[in-house]
C-alpha atoms as a PDB file:
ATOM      1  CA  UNK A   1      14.764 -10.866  -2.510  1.00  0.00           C
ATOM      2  CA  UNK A   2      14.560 -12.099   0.736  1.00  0.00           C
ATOM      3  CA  UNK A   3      16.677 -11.860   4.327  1.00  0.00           C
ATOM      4  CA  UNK A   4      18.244  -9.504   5.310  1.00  0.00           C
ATOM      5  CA  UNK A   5      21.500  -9.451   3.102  1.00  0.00           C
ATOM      6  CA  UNK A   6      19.127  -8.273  -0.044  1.00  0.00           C
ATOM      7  CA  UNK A   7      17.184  -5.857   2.342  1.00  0.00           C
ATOM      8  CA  UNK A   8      20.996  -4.191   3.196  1.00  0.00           C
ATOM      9  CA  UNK A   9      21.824  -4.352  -1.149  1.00  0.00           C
ATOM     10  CA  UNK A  10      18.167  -2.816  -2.074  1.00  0.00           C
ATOM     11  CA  UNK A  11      19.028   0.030   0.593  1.00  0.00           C
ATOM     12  CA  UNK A  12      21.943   0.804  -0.186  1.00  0.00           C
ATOM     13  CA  UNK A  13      20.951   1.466  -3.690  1.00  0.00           C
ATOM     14  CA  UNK A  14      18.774   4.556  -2.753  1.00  0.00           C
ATOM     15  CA  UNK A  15      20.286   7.599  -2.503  1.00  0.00           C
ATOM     16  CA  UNK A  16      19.365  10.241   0.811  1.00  0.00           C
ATOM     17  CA  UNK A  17      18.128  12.781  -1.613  1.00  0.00           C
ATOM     18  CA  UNK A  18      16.573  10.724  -4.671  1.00  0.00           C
ATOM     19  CA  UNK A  19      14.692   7.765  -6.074  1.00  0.00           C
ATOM     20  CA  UNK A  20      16.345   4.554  -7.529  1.00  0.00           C
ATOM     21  CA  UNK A  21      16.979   4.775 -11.574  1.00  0.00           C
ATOM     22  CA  UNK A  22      13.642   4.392 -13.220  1.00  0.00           C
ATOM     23  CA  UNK A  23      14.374   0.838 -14.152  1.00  0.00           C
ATOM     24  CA  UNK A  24      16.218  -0.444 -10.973  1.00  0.00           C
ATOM     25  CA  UNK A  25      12.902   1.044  -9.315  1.00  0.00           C
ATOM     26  CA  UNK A  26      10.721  -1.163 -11.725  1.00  0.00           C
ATOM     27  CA  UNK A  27      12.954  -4.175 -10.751  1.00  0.00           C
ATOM     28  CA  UNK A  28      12.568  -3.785  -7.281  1.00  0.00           C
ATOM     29  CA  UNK A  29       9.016  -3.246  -7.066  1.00  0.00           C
ATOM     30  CA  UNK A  30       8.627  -6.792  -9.157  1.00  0.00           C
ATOM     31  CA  UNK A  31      10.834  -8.790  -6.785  1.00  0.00           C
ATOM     32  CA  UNK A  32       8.987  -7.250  -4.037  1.00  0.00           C
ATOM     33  CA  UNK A  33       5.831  -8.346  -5.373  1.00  0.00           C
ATOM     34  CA  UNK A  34       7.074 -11.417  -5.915  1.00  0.00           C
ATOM     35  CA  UNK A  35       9.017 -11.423  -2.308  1.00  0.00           C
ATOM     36  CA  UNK A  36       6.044 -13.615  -0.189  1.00  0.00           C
ATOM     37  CA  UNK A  37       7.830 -13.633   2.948  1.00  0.00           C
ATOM     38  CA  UNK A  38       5.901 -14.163   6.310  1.00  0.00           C
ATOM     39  CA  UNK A  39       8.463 -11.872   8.269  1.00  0.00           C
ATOM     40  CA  UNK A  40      11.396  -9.971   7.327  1.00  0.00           C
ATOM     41  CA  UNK A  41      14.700 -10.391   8.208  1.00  0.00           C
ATOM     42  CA  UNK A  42      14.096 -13.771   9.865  1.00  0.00           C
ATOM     43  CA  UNK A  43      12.270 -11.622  13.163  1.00  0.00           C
ATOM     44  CA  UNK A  44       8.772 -12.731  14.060  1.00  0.00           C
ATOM     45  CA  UNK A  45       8.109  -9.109  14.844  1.00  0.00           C
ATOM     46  CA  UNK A  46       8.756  -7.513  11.915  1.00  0.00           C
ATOM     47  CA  UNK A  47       5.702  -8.311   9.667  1.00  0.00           C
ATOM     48  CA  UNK A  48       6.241  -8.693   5.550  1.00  0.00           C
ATOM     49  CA  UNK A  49       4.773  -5.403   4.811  1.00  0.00           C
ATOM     50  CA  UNK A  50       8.070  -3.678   6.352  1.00  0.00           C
ATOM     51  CA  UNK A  51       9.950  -5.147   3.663  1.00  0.00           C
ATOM     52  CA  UNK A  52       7.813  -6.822   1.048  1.00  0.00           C
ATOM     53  CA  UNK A  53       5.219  -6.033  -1.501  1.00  0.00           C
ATOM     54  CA  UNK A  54       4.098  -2.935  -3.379  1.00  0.00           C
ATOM     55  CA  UNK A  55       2.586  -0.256  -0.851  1.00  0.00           C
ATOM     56  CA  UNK A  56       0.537   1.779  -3.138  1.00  0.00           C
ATOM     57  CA  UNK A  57      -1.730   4.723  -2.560  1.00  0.00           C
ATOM     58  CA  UNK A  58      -4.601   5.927  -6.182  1.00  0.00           C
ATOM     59  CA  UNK A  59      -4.865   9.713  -6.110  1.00  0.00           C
ATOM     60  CA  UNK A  60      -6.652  11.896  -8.491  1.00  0.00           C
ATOM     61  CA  UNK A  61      -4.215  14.685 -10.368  1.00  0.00           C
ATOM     62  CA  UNK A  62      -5.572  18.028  -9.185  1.00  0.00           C
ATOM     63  CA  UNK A  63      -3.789  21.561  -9.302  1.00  0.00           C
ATOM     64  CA  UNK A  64      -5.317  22.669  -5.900  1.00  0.00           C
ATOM     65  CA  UNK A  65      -3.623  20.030  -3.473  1.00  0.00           C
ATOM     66  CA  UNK A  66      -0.268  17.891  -4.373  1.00  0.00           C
ATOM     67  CA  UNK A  67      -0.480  14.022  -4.105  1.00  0.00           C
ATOM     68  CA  UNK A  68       1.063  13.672  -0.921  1.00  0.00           C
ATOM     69  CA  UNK A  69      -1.087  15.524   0.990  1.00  0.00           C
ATOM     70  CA  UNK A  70      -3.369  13.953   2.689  1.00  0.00           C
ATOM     71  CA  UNK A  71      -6.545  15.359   3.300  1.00  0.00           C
ATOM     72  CA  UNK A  72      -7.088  17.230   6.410  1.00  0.00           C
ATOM     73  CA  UNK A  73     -10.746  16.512   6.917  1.00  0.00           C
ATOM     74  CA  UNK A  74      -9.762  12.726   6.555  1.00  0.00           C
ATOM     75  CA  UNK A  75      -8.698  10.742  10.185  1.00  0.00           C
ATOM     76  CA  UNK A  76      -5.853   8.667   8.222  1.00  0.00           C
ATOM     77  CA  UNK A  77      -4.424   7.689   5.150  1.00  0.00           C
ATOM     78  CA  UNK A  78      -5.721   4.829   3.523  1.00  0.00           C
ATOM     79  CA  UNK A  79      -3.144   2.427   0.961  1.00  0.00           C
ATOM     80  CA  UNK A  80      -3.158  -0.879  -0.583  1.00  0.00           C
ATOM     81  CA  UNK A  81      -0.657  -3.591  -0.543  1.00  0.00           C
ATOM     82  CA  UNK A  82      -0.186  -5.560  -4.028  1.00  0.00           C
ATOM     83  CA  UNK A  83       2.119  -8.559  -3.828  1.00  0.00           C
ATOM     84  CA  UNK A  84       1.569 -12.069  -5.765  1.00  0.00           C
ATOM     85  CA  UNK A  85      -0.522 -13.222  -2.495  1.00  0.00           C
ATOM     86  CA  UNK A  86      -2.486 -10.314  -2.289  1.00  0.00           C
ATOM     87  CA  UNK A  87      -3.644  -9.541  -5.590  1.00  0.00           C
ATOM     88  CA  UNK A  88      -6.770  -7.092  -6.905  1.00  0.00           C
ATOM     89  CA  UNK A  89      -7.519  -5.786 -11.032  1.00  0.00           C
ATOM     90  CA  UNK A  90      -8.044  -2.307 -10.311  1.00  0.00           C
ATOM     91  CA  UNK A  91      -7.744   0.423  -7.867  1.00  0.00           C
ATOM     92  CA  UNK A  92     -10.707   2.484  -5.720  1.00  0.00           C
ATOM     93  CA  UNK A  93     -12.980   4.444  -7.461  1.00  0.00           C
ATOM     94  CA  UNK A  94     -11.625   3.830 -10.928  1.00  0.00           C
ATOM     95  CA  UNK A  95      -8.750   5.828  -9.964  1.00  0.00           C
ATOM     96  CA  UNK A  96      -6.017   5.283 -12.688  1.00  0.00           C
ATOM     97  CA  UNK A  97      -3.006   6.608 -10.939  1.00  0.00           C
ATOM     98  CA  UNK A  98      -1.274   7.461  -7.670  1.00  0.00           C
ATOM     99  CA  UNK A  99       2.012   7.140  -5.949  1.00  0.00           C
ATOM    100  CA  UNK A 100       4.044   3.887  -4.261  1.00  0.00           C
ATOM    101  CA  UNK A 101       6.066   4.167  -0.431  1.00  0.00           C
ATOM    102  CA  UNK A 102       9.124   2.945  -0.135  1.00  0.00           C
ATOM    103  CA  UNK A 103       8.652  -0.284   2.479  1.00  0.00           C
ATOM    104  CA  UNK A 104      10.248   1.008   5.921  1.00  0.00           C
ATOM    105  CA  UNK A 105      12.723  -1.288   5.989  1.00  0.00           C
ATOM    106  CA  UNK A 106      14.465   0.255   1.868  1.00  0.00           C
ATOM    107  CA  UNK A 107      13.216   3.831   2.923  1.00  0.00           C
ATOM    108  CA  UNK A 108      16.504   6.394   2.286  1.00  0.00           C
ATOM    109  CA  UNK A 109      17.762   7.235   5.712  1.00  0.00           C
ATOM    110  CA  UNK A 110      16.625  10.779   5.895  1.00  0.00           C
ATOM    111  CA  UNK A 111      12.352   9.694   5.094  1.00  0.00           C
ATOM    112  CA  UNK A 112       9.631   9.268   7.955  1.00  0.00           C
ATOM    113  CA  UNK A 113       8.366   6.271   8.711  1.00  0.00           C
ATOM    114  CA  UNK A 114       4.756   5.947   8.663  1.00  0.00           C
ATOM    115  CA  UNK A 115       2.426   4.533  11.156  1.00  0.00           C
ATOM    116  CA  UNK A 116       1.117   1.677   9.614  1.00  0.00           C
ATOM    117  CA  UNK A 117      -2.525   0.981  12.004  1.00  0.00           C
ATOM    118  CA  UNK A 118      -4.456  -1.632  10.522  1.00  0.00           C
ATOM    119  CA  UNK A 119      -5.250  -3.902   7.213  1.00  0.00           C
ATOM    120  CA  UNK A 120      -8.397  -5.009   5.877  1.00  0.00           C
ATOM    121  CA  UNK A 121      -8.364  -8.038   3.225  1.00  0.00           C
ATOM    122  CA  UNK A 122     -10.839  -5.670   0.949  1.00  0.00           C
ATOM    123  CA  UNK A 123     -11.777  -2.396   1.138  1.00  0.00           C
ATOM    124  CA  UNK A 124     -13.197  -1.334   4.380  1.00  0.00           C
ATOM    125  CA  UNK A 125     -14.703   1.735   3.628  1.00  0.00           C
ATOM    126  CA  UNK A 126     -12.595   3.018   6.698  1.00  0.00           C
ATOM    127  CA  UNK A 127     -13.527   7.405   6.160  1.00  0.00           C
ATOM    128  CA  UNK A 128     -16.548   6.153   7.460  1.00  0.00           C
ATOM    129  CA  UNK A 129     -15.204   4.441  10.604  1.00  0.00           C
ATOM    130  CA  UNK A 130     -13.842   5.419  14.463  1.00  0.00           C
ATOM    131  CA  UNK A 131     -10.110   5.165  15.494  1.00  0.00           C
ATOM    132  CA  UNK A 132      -8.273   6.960  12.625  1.00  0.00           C
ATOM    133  CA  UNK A 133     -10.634   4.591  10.143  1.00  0.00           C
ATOM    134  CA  UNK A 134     -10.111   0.924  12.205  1.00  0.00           C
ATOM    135  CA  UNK A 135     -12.665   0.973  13.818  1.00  0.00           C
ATOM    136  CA  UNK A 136     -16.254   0.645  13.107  1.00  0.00           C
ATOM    137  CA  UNK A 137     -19.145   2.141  11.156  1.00  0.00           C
ATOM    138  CA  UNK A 138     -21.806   3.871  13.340  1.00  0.00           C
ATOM    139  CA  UNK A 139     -24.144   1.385  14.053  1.00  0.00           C
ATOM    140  CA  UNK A 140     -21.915  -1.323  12.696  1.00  0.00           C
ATOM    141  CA  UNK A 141     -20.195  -3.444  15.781  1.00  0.00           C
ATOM    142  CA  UNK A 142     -19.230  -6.311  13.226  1.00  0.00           C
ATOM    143  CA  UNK A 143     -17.171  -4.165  11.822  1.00  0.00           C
ATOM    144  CA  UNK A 144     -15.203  -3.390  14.436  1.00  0.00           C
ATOM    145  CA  UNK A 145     -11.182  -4.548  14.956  1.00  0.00           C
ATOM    146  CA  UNK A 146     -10.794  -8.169  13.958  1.00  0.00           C
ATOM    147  CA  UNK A 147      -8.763  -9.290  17.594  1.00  0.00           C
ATOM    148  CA  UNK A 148     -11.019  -8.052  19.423  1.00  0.00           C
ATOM    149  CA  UNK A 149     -13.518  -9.970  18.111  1.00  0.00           C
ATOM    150  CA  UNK A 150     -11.834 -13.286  18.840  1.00  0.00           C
ATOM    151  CA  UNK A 151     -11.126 -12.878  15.045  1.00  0.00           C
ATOM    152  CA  UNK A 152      -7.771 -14.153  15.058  1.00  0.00           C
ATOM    153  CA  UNK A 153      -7.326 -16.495  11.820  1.00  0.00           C
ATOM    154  CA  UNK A 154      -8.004 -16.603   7.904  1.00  0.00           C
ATOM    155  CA  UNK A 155     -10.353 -19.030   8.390  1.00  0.00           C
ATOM    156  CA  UNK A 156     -12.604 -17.014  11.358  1.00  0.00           C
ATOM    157  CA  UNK A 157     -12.635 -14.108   9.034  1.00  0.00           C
ATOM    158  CA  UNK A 158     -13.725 -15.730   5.911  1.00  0.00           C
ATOM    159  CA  UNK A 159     -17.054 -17.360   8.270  1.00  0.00           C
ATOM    160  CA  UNK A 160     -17.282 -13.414   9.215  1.00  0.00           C
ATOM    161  CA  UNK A 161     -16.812 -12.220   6.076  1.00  0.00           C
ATOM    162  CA  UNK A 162     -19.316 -14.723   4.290  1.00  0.00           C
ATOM    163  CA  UNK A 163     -21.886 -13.618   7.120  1.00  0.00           C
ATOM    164  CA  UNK A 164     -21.750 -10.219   5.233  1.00  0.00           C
ATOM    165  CA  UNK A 165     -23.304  -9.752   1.782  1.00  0.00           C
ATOM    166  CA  UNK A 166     -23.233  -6.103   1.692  1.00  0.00           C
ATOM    167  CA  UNK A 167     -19.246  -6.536   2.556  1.00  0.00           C
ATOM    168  CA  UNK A 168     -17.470  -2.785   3.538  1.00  0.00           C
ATOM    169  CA  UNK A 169     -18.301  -1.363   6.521  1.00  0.00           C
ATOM    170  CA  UNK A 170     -19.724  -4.687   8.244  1.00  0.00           C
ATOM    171  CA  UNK A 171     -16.347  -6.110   7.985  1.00  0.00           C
ATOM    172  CA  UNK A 172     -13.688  -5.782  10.831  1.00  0.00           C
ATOM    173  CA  UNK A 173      -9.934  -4.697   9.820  1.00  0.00           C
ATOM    174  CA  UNK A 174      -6.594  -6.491  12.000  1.00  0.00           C
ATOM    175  CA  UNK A 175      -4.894  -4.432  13.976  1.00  0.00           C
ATOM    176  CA  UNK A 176      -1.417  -4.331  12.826  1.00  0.00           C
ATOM    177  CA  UNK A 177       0.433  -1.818  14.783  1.00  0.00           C
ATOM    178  CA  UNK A 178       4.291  -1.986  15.789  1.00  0.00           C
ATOM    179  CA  UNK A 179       3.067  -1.603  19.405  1.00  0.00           C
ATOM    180  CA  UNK A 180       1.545  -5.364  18.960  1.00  0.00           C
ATOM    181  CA  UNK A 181       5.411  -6.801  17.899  1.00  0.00           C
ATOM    182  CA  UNK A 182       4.581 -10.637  16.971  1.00  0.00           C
ATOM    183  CA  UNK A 183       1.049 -10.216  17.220  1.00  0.00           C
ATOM    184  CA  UNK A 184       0.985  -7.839  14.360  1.00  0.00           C
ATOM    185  CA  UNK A 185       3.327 -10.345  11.847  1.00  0.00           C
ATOM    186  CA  UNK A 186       0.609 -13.248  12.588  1.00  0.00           C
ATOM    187  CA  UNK A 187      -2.132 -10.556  11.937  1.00  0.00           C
ATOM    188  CA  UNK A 188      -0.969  -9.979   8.772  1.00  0.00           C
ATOM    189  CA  UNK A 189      -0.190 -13.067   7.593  1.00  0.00           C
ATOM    190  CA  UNK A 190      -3.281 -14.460   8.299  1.00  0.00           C
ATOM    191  CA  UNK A 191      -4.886 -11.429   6.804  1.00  0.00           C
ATOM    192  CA  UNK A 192      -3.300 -11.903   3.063  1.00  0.00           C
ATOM    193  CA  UNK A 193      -4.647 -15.415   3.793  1.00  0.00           C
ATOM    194  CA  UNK A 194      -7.800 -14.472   4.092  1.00  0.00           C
ATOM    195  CA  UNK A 195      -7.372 -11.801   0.990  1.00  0.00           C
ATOM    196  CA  UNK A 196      -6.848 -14.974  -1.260  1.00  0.00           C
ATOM    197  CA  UNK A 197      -9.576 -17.066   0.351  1.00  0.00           C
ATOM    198  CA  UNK A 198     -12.227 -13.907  -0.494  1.00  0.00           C
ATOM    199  CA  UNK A 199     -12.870 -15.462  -4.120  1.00  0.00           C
ATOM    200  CA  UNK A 200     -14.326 -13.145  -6.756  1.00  0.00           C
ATOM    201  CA  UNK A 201     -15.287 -10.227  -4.666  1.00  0.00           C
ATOM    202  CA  UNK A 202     -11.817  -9.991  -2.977  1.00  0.00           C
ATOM    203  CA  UNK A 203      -9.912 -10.068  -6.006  1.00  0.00           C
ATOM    204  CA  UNK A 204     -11.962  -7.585  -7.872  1.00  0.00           C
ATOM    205  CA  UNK A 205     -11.926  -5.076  -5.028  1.00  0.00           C
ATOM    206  CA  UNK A 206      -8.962  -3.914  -3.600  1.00  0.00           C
ATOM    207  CA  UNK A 207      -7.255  -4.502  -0.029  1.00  0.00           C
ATOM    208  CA  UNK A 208      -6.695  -1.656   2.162  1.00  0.00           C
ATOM    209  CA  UNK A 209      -3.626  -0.517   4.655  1.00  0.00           C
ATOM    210  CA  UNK A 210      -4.722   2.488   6.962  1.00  0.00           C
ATOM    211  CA  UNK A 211      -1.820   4.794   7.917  1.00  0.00           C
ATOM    212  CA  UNK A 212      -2.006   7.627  10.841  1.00  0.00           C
ATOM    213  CA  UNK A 213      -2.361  10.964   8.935  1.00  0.00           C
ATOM    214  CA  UNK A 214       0.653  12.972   8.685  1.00  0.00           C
ATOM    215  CA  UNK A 215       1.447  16.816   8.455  1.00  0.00           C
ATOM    216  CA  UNK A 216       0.789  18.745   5.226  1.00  0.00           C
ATOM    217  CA  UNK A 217       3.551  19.633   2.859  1.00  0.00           C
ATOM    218  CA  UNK A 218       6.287  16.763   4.193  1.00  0.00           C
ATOM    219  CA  UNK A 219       7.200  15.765   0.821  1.00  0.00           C
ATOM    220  CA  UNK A 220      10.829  16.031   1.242  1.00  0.00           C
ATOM    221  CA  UNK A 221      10.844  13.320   4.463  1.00  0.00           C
ATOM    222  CA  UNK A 222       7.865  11.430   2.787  1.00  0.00           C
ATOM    223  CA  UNK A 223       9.020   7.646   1.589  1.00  0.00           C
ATOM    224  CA  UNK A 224       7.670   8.459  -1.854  1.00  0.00           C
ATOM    225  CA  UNK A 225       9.756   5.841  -3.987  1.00  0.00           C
ATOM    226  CA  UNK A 226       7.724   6.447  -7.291  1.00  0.00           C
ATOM    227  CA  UNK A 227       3.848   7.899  -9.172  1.00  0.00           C
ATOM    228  CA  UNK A 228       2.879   5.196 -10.795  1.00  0.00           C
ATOM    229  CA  UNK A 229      -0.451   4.964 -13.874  1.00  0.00           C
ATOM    230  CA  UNK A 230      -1.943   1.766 -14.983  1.00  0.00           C
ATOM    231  CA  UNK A 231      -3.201   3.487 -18.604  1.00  0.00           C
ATOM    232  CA  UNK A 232      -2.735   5.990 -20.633  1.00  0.00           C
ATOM    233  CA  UNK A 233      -5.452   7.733 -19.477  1.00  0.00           C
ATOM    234  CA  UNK A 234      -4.159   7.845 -15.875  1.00  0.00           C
ATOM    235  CA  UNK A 235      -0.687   8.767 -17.705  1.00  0.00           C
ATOM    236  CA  UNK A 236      -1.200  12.749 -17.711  1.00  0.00           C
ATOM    237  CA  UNK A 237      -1.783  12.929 -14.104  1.00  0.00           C
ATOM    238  CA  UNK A 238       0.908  10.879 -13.131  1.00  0.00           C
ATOM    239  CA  UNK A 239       2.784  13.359 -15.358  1.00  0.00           C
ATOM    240  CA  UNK A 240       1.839  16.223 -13.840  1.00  0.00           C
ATOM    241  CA  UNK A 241       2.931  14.779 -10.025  1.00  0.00           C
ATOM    242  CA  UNK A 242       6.077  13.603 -11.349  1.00  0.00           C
ATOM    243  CA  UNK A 243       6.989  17.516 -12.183  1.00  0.00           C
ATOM    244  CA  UNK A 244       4.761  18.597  -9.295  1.00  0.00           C
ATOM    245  CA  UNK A 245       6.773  16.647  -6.948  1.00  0.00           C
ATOM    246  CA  UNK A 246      10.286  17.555  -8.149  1.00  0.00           C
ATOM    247  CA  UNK A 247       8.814  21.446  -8.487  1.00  0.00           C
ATOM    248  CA  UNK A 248       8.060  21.243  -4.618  1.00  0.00           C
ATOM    249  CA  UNK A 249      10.857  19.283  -3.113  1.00  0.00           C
ATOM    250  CA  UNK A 250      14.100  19.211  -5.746  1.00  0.00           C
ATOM    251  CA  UNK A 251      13.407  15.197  -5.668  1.00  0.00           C
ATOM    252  CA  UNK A 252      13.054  12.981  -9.018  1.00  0.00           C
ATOM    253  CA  UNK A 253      10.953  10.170  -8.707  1.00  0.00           C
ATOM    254  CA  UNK A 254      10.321   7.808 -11.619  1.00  0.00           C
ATOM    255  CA  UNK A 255       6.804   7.233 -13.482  1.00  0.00           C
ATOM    256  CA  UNK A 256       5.941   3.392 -13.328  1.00  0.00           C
ATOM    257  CA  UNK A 257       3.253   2.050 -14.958  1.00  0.00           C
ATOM    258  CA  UNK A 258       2.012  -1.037 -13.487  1.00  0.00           C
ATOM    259  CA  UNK A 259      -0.049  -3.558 -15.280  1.00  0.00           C
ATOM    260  CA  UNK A 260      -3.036  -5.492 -12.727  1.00  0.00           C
ATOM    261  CA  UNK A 261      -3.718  -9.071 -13.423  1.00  0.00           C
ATOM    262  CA  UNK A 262      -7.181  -9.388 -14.543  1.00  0.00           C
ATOM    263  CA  UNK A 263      -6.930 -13.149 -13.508  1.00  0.00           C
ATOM    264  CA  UNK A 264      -6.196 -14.721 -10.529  1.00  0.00           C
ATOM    265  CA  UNK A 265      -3.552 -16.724 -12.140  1.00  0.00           C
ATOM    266  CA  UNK A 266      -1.607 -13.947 -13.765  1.00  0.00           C
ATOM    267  CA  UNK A 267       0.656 -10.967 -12.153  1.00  0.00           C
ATOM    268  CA  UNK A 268       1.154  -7.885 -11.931  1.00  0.00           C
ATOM    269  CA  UNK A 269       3.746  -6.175 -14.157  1.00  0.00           C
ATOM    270  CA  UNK A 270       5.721  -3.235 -13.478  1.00  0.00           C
ATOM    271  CA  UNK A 271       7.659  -0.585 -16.305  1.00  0.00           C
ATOM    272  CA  UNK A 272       9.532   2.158 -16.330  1.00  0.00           C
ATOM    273  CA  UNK A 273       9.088   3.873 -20.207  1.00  0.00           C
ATOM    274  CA  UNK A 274      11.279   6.400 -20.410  1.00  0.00           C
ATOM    275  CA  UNK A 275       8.905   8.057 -23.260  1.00  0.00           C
ATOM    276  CA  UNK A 276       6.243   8.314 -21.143  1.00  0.00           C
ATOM    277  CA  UNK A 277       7.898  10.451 -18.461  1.00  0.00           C
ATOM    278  CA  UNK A 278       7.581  13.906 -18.013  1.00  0.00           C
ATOM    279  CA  UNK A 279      10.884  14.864 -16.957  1.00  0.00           C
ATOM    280  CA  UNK A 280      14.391  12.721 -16.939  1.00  0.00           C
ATOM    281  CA  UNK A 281      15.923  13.782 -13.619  1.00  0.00           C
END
């Protein structure tokens, strides 16, 4: 799945109202993951995550708030980005479900795009950071935006990052914003290269995308391509925001489960089991 000639077939699949079928979705999630791509459509300013990978998002099911929300005491939106270069076993907090964006470049014509502002190789515990979470910790200056710490390569993070037991906070995150054009495809790249080069801790904690915080109840313009659950126990609450989200907006989305690799040298797998959803259409 790469260039722009498959970016043009996987949009045109999507229709202005609704998801992909269930198992086209599963399909294009795995060549996505699979898609490692350093730019998309062949432009040095578009960077991968626009049009590759799996842009994924663990929520908790709750019957006070609906998935998409975010929260409004929060100063973004935090994601993480799964793709065969950038992998992790499990999600934050022992979540065991949550919901997957459409990349920006296969988002139906009539969704938002969302302002993607930074990337940190593993989790960097950004509610507790400035600048909508990309910035640093109080009393934390490592941890503040890669670049401008003359951070500019895999290899400069990974002497950062192994100057940093506790990890988290003292960490800095790359600035990836569309305002930064080229700058922002080299960020990234060299970010999932640093993701990989993390060893043991990197691959059994998650990555992390910060997005700007949107407006409450936009679920009809959101990108939301699918709910995904990795278990059966996460399987009920992805359930429940499956009808939740059709309830609220008149939009089927399919239930994927997706399988983590719990090895470095395996993948990630991807299903649509149309006995597990809660509703058909």
């Amino acid at each position: 799945m790469q260039g722009s000639d498959e970016q043009v077939i996987e949009s045109s699949a999507v229709g202005t109202l609704g998801a992909a079928s269930g198992p086209v979705t599963a399909q294009y999630l795995t060549e996505r993951y699979h898609n490692k791509v350093n730019m998309c459509g062949n432009n040095p300013s578009a960077p991968a995550f626009l049009c590759s990978g799996v842009l994924l998002r663990a929520t908790q099911h709750s019957t006070q708030f609906h998935f998409w929300n975010p929260n409004p005491a929060a100063t973004g939106v935090s994601f993480s980005y799964l793709r065969a270069d950038a992998k992790f076993n499990k999600l934050v907090f022992g979540y065991n479900n949550g919901f997957i964006f459409y990349p920006i470049f296969f988002a139906p014509v009539d969704k938002m795009d969302p302002e993607i502002l930074c990337f940190f190789p593993v989790d960097g515990a950004t509610n507790s950071r400035d600048q909508q979470g990309c910035g640093q910790v109080s009393g934390l200056p490592s941890g503040r935006e890669c670049q401008s710490q003359g951070i500019n390569s895999a290899a400069q993070y990974i002497v950062h990052y192994n100057s940093y037991p506790n990890k988290y906070g003292y960490l800095c995150g790359f600035n990836v914003r569309d305002t930064l054009n080229q700058g922002a495809t080299t960020a990234f790249n060299e970010a999932i290269k640093a993701q990989g080069m993390g060893g043991t801790f990197a691959f059994n904690t998650q990555n992390e995308f910060r997005m700007a915080k949107w407006a409450q109840n936009m679920g009809k313009t959101l990108p939301v391509e699918a709910v995904f659950y990795i278990n059966d126990a996460g399987k009920a609450g992805a359930q429940y925001d499956q009808r939740d989200f059709k309830t609220q907006t008149g939009i089927w989305i399919p239930m994927i489960r997706i399988t983590f690799p719990q090895t470095t040298t395996a993948d990630a797998i991807f299903q649509f089991i149309p006995a597990d959803q809660a509703i058909s259409s």
